[in-house]
C-alpha atoms as a PDB file:
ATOM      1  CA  UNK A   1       8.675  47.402  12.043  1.00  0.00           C
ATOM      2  CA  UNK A   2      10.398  50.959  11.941  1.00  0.00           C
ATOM      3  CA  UNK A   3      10.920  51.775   8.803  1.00  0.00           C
ATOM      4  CA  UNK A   4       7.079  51.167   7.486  1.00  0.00           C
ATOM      5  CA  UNK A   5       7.697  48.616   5.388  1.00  0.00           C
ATOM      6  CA  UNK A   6       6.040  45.590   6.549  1.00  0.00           C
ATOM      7  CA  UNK A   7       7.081  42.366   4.971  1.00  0.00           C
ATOM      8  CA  UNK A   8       4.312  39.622   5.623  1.00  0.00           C
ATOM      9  CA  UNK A   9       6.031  36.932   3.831  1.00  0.00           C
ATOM     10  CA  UNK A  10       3.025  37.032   0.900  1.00  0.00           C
ATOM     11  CA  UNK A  11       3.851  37.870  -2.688  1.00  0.00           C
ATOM     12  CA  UNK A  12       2.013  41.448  -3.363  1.00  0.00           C
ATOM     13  CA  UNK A  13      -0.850  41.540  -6.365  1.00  0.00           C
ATOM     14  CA  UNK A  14       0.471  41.809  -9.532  1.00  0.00           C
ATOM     15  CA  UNK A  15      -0.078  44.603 -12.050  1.00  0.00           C
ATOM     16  CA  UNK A  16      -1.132  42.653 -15.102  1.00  0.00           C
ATOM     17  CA  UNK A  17      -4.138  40.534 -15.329  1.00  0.00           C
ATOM     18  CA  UNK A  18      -3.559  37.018 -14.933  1.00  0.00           C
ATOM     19  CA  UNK A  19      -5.694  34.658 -17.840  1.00  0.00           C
ATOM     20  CA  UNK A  20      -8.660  33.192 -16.284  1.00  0.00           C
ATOM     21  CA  UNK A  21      -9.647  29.175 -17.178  1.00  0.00           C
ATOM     22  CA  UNK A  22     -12.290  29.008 -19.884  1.00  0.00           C
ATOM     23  CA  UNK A  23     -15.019  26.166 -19.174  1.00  0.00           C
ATOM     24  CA  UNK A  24     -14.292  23.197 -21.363  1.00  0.00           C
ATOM     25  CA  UNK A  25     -17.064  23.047 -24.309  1.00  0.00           C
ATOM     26  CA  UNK A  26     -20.045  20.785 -23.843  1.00  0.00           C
ATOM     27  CA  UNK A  27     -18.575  18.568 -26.394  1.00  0.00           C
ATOM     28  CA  UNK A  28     -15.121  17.736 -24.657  1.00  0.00           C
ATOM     29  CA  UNK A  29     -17.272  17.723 -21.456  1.00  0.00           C
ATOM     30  CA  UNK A  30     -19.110  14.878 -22.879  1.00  0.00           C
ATOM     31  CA  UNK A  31     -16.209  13.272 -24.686  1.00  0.00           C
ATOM     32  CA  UNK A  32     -14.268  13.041 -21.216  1.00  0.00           C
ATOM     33  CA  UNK A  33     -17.543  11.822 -19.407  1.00  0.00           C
ATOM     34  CA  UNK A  34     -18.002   8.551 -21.498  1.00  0.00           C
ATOM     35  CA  UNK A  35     -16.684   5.172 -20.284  1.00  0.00           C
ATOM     36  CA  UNK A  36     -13.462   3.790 -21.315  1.00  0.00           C
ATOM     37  CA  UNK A  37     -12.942   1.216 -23.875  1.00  0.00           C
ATOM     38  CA  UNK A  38     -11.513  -1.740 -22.602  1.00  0.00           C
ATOM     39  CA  UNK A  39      -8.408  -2.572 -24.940  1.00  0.00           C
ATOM     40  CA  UNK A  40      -8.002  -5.461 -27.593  1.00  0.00           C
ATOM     41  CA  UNK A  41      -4.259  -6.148 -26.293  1.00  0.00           C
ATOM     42  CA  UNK A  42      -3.204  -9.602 -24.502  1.00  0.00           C
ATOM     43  CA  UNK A  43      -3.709  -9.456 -20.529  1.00  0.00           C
ATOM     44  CA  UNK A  44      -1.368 -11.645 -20.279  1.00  0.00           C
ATOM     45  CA  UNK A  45       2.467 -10.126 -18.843  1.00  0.00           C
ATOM     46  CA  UNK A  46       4.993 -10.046 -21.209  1.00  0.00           C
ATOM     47  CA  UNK A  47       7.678 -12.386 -21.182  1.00  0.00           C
ATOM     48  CA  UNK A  48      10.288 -11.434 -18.810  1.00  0.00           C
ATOM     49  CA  UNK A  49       8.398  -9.229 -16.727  1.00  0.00           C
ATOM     50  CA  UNK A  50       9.584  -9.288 -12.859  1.00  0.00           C
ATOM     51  CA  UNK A  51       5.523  -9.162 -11.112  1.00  0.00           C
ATOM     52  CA  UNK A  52       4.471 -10.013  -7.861  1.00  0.00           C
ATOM     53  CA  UNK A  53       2.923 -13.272  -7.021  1.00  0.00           C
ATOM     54  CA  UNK A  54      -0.227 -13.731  -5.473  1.00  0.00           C
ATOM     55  CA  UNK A  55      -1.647 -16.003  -3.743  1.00  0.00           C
ATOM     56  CA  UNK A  56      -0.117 -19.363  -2.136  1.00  0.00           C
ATOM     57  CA  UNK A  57       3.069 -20.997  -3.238  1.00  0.00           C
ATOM     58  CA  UNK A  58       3.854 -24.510  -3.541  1.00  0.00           C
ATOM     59  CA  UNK A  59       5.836 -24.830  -0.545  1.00  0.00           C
ATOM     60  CA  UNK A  60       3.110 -23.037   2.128  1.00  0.00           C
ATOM     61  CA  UNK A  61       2.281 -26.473   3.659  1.00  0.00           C
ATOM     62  CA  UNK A  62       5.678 -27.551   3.972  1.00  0.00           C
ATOM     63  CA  UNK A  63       6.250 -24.206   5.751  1.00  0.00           C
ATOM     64  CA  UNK A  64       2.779 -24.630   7.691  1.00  0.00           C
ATOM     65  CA  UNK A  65       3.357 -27.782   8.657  1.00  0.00           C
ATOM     66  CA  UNK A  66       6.922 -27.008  10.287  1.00  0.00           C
ATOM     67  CA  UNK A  67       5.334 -23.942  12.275  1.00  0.00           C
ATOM     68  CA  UNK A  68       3.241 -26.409  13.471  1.00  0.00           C
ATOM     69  CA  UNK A  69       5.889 -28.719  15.017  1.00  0.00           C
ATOM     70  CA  UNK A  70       7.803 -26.020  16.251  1.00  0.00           C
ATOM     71  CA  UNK A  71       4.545 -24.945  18.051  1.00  0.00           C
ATOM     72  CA  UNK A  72       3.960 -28.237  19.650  1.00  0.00           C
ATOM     73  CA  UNK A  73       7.536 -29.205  20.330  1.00  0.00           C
ATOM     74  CA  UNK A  74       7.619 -25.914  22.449  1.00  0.00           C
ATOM     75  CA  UNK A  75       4.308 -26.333  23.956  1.00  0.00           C
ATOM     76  CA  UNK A  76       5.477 -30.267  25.766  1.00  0.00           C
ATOM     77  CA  UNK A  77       8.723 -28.827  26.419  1.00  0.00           C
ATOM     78  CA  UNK A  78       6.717 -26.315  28.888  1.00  0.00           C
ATOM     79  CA  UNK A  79       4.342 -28.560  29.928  1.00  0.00           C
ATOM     80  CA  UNK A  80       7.422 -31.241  31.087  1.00  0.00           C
ATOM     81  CA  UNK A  81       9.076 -27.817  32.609  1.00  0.00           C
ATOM     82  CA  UNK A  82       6.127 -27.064  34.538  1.00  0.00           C
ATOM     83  CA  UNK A  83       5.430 -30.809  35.163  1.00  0.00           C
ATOM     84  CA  UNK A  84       8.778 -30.953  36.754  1.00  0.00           C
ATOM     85  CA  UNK A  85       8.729 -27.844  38.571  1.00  0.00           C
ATOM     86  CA  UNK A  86       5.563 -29.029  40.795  1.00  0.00           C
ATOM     87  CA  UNK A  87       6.858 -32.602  41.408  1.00  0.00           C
ATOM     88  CA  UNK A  88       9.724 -30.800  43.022  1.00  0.00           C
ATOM     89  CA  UNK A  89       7.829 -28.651  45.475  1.00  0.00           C
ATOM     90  CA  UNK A  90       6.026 -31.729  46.387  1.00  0.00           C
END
């Protein structure tokens, strides 16, 4: 750069002295290092609450079950294809 400024794109150091952390005292230190509590309240949701379900609904075997149909329907409707196909050639 001409002019001799050179702009690096980093802030330049500051006059003032910035305030440096002070460690915590050995009594917060331990106060923060014990376990938690567990808490007294209900674990159950409250009413009206919009969660996720987990886990398997009632209808999964219905659903299972029609997968599986669908699976074999298409599997004999290739085999007859196929079946068909070679007692053409012959």
């Amino acid at each position: 750069m001409a002019g001799g400024s050179h702009s690096s794109g980093t802030p330049a150091p500051s006059a003032s002295p910035t305030a440096t952390a002070t460690p915590p005292s050995p009594a917060a230190t331990q106060a923060a290092s014990t376990s938690p509590v567990p808490s007294t309240a209900a674990s159950s949701p409250a009413a009206g609450t919009n969660l996720a379900e987990t886990g398997g609904g009632s209808d999964t075997p219905v659903i299972a079950g029609a997968a599986g149909v669908a699976l074999a329907a298409g599997a004999g409707v290739l085999f007859a294809a196929r079946r068909r196909r070679a007692a053409g050639r012959q």
